[in-house]
N, C-alpha and C. Protein backbone atom coordinates (compact mmCIF):
# COMPACT_ATOMS: atom_id res chain seq x y z
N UNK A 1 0.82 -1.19 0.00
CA UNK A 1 0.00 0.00 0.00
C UNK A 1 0.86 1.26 0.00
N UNK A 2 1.82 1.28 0.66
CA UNK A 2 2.73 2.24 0.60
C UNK A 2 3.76 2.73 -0.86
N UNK A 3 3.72 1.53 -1.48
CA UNK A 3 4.58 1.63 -2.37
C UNK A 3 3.14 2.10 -3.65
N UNK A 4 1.82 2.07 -3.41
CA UNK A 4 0.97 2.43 -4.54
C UNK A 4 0.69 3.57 -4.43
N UNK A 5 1.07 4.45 -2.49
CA UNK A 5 0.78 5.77 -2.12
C UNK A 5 2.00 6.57 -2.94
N UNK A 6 3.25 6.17 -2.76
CA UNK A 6 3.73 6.67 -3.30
C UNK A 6 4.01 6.80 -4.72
N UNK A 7 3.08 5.86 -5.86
CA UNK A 7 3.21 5.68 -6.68
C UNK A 7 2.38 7.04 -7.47
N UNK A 8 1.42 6.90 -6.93
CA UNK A 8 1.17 7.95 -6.80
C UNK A 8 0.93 9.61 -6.51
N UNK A 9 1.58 9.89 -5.43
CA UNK A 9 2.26 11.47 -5.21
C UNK A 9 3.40 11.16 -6.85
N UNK A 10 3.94 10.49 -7.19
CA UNK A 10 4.73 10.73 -8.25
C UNK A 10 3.89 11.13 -9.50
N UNK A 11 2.44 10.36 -9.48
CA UNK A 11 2.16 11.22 -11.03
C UNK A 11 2.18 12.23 -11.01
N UNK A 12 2.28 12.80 -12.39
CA UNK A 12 1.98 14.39 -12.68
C UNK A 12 0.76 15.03 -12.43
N UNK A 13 0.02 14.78 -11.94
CA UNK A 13 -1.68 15.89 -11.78
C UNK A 13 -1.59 15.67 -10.14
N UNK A 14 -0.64 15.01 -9.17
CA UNK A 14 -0.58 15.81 -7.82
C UNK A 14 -0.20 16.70 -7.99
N UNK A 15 0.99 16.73 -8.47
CA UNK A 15 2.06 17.75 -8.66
C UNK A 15 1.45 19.09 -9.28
N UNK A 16 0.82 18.97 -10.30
CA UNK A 16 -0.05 19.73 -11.04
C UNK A 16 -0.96 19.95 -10.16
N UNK A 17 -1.69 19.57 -9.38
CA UNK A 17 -2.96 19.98 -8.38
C UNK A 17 -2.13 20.97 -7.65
N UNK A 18 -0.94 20.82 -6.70
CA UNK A 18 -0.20 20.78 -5.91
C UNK A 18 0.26 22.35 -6.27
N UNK A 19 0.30 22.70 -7.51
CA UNK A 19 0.97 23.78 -8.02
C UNK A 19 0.27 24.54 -8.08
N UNK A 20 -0.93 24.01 -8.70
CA UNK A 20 -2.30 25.31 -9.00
C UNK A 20 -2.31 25.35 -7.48
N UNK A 21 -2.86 25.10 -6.39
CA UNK A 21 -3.05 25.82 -5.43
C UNK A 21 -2.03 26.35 -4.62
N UNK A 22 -0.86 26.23 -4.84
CA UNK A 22 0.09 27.33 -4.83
C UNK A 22 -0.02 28.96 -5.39
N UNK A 23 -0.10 28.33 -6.50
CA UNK A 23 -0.42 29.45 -7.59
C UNK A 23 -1.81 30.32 -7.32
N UNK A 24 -2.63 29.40 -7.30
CA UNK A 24 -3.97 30.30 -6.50
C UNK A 24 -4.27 30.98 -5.52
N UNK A 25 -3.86 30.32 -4.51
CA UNK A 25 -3.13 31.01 -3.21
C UNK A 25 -2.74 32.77 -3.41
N UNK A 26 -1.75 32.46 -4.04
CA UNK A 26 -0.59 33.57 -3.91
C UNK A 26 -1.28 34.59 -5.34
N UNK A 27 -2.40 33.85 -6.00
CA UNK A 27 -3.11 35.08 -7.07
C UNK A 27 -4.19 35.63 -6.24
N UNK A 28 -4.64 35.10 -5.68
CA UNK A 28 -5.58 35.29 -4.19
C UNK A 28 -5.42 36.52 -3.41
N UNK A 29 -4.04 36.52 -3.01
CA UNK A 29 -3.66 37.50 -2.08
C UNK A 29 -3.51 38.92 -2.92
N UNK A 30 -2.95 38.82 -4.36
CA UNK A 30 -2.50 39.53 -5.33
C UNK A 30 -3.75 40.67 -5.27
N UNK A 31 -4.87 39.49 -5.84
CA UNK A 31 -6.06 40.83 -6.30
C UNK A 31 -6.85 41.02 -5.02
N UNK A 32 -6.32 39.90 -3.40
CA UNK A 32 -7.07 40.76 -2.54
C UNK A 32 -6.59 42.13 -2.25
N UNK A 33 -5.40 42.22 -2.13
CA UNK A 33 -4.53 43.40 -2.40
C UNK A 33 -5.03 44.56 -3.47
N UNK A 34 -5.11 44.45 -4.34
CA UNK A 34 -5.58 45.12 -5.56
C UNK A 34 -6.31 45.76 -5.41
N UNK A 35 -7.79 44.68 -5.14
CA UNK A 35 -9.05 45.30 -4.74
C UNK A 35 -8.94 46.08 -3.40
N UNK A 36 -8.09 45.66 -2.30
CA UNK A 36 -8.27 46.50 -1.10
C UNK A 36 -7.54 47.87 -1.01
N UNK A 37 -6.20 47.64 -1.84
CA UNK A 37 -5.76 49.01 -1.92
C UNK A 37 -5.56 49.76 -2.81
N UNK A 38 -6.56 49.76 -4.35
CA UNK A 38 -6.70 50.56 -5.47
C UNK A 38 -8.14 50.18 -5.81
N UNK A 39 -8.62 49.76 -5.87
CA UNK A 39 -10.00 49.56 -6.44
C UNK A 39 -11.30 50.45 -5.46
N UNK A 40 -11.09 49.83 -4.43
CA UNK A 40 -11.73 50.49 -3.28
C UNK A 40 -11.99 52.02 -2.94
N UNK A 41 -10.75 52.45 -2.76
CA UNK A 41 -10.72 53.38 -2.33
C UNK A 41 -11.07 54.26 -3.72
N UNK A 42 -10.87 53.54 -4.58
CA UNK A 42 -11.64 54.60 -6.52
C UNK A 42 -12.90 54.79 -6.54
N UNK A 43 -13.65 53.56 -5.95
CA UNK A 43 -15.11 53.39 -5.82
C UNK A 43 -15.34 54.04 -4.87
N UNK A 44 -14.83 54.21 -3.75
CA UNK A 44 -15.53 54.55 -2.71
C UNK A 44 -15.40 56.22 -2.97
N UNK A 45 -14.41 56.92 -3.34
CA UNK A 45 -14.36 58.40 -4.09
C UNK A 45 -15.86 58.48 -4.87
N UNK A 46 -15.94 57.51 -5.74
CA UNK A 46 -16.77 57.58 -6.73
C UNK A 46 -18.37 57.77 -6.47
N UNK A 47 -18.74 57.18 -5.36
CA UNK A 47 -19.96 57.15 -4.19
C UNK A 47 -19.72 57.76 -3.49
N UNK A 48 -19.15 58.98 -3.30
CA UNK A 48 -19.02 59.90 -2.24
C UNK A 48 -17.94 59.30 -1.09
N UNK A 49 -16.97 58.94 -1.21
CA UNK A 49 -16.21 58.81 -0.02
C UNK A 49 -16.28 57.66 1.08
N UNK A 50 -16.98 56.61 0.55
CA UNK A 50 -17.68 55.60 1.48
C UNK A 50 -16.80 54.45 1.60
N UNK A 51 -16.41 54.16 2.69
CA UNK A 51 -15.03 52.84 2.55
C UNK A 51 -15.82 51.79 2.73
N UNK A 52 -16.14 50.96 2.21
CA UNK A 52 -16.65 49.57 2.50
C UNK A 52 -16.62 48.89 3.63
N UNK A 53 -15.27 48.81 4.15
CA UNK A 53 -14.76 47.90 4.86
C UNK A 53 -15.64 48.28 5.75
N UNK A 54 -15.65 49.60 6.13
CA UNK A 54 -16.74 49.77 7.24
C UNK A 54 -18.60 49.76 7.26
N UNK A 55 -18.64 49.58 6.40
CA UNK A 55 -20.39 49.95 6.31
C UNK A 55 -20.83 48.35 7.39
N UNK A 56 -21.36 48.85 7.98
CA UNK A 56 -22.02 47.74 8.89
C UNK A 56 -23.65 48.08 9.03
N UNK A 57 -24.38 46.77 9.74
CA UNK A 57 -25.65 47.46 9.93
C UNK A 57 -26.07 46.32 11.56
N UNK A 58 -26.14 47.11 12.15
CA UNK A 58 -26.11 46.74 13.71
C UNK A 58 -27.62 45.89 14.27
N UNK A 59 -28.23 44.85 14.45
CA UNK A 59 -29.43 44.47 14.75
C UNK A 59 -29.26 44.01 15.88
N UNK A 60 -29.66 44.23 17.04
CA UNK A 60 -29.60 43.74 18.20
C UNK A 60 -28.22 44.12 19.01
N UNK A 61 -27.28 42.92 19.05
CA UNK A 61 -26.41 42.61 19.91
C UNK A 61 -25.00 42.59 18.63
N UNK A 62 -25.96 41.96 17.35
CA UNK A 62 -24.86 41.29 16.46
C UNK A 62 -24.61 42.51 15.34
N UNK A 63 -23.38 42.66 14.74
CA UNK A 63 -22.99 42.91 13.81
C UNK A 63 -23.26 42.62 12.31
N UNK A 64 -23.99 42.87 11.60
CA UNK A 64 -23.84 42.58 10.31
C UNK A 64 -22.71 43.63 9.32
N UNK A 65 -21.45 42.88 9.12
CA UNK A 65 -20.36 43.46 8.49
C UNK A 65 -20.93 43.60 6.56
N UNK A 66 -21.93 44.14 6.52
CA UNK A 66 -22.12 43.84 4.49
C UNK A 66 -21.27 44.85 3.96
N UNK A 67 -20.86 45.52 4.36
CA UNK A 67 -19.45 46.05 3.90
C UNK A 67 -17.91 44.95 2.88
N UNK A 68 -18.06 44.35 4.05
CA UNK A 68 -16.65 43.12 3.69
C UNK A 68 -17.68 42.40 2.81
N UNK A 69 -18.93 41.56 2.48
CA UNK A 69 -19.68 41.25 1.96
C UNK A 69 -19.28 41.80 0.21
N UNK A 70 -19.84 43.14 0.02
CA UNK A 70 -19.28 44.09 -1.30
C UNK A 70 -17.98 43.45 -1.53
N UNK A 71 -17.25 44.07 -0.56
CA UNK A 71 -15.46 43.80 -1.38
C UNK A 71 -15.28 42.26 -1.66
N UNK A 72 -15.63 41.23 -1.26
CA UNK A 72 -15.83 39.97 -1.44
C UNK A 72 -16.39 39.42 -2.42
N UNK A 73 -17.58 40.31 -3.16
CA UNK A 73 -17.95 39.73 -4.51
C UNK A 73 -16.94 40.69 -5.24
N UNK A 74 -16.56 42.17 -5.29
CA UNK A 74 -15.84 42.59 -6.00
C UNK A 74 -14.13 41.89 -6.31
N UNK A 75 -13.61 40.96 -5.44
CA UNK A 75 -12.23 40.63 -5.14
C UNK A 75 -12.91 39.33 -6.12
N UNK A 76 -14.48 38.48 -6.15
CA UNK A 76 -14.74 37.27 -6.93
C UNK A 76 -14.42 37.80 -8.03
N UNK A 77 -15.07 38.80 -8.65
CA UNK A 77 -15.90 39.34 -10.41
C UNK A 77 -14.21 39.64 -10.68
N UNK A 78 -13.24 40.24 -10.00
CA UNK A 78 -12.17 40.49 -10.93
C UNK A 78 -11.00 38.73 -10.92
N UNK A 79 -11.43 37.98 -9.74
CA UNK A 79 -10.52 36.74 -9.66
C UNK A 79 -11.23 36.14 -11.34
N UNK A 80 -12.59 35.56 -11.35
CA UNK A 80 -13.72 35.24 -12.08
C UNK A 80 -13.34 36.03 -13.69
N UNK A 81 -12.57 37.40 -13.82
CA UNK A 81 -12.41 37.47 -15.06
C UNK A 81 -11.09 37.63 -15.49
N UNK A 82 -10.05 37.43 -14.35
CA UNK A 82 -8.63 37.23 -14.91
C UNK A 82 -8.78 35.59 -15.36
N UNK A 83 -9.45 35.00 -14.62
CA UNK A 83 -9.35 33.67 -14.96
C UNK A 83 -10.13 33.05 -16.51
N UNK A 84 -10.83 33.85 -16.82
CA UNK A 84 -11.91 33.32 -18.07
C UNK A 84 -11.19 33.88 -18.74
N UNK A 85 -10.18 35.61 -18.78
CA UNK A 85 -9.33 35.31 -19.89
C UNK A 85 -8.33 34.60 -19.74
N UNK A 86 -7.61 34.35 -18.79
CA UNK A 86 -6.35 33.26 -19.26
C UNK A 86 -6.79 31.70 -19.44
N UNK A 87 -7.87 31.52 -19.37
CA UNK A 87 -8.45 30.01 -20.00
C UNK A 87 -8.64 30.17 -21.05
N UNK A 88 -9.73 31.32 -21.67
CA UNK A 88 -9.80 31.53 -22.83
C UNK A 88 -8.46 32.09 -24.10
N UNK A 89 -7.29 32.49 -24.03
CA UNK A 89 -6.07 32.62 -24.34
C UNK A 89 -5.62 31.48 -24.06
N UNK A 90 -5.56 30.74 -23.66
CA UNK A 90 -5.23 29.32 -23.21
C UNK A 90 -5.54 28.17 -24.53
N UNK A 91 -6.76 28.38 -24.30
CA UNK A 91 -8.15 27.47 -25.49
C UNK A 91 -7.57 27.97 -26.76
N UNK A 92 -7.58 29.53 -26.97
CA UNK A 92 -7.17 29.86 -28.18
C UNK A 92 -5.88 29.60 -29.09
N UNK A 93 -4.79 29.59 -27.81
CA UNK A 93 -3.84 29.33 -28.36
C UNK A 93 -3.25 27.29 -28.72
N UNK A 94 -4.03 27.06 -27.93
CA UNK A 94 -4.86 25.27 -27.94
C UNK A 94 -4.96 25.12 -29.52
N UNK A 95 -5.83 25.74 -29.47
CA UNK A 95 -6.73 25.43 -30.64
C UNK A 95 -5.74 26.16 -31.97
N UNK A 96 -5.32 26.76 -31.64
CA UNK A 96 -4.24 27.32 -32.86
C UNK A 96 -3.57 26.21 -33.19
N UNK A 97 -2.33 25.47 -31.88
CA UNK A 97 -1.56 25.01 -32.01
C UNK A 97 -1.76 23.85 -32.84
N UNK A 98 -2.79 22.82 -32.48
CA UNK A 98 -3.75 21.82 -32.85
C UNK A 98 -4.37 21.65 -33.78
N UNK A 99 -4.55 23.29 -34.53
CA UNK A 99 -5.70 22.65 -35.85
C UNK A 99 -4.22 22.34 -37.20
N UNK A 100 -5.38 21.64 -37.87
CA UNK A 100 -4.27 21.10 -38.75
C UNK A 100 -4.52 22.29 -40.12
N UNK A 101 -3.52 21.92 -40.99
CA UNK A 101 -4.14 23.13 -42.47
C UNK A 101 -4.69 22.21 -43.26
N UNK A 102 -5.92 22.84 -43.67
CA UNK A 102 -6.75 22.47 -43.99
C UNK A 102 -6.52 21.58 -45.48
N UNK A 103 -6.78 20.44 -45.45
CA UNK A 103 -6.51 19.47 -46.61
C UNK A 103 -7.58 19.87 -48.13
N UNK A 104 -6.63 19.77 -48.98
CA UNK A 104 -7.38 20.65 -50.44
C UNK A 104 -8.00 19.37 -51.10
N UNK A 105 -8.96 20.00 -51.63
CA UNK A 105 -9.08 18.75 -52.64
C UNK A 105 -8.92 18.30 -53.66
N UNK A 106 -9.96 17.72 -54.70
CA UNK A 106 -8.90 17.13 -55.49
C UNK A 106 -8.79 18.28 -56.59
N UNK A 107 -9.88 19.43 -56.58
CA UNK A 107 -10.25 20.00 -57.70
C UNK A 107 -8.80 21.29 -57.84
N UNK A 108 -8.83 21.82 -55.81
CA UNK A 108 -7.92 22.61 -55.76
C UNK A 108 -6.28 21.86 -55.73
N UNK A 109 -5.96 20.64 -55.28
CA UNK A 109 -4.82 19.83 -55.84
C UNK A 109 -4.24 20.60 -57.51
N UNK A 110 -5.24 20.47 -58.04
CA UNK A 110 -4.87 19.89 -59.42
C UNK A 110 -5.18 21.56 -59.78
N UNK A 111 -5.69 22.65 -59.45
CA UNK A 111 -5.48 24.24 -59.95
C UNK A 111 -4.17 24.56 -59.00
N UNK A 112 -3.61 24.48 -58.04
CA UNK A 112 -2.23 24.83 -57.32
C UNK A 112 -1.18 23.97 -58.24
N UNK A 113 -1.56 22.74 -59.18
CA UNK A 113 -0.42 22.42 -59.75
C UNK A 113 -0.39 23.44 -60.99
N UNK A 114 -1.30 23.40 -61.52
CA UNK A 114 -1.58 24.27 -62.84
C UNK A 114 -0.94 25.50 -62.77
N UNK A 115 -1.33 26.13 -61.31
CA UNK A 115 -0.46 27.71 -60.70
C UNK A 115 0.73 27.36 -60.98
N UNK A 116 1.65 26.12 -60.37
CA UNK A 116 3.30 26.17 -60.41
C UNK A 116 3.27 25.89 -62.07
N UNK A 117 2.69 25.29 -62.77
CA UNK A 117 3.21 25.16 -63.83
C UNK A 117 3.09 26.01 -64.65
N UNK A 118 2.58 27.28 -64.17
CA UNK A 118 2.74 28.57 -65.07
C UNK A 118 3.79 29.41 -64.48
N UNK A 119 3.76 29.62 -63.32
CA UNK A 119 4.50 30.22 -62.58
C UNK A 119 6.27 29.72 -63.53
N UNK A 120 6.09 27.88 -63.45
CA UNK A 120 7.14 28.24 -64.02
C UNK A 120 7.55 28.07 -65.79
N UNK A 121 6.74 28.72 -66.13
CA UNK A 121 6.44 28.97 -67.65
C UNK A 121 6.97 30.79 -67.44
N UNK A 122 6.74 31.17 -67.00
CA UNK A 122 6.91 32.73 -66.83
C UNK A 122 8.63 33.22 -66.64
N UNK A 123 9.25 32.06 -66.16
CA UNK A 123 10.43 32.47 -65.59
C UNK A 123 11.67 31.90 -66.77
């Protein structure tokens, strides 16, 4: 059993799992950053001066923080669209790499020979 555990941490898609959430992690912190210390404070100018972090709404005893709430979908919508373009640039360049050129047929075969054989009639 030990020798199939480790047979495993050796494939490539731990390692690969292993990396993306490294990588996610540390893109995580990037645009919480972003959003907390440039985005925010643009918007909050933009609405009159209003910092998020603080907007609370007090019921009873308890705190409702919907302040942090806002910056939390705003820190999703920009994680949510760095990521759909670098999948999509991803796909695209996929799909570049992958497609094949397009096979002629027989009609255009036989007019591309006709082209060289004038082409080299001309010279």
């Amino acid at each position: 059993m030990l020798k199939e555990f480790r047979e495993f941490l050796q494939q490539g898609n731990v390692i690969d799992l292993a990396m993306a959430v490294i990588i996610g992690g540390a893109f995580g912190s990037i645009v919480h950053s972003l959003v907390d210390n440039i985005f925010m404070p643009v918007v909050g100018i933009l609405i009159g001066g209003i910092d998020f972090s603080g907007l609370s709404l007090q019921v009873g005893k308890a705190v409702i923080l919907y302040g942090n709430f806002i910056q939390a979908i705003i820190n999703f919508v920009i994680i949510a669209s760095a990521m759909f373009l670098v999948i999509r640039s991803y796909n695209k360049l996929r799909s570049e790499e992958h497609s094949a050129p397009p096979k002629l047929s027989a009609e255009e075969k036989i007019l591309a020979e006709i082209l060289d054989l004038l082409k080299e009639r001309k010279i």
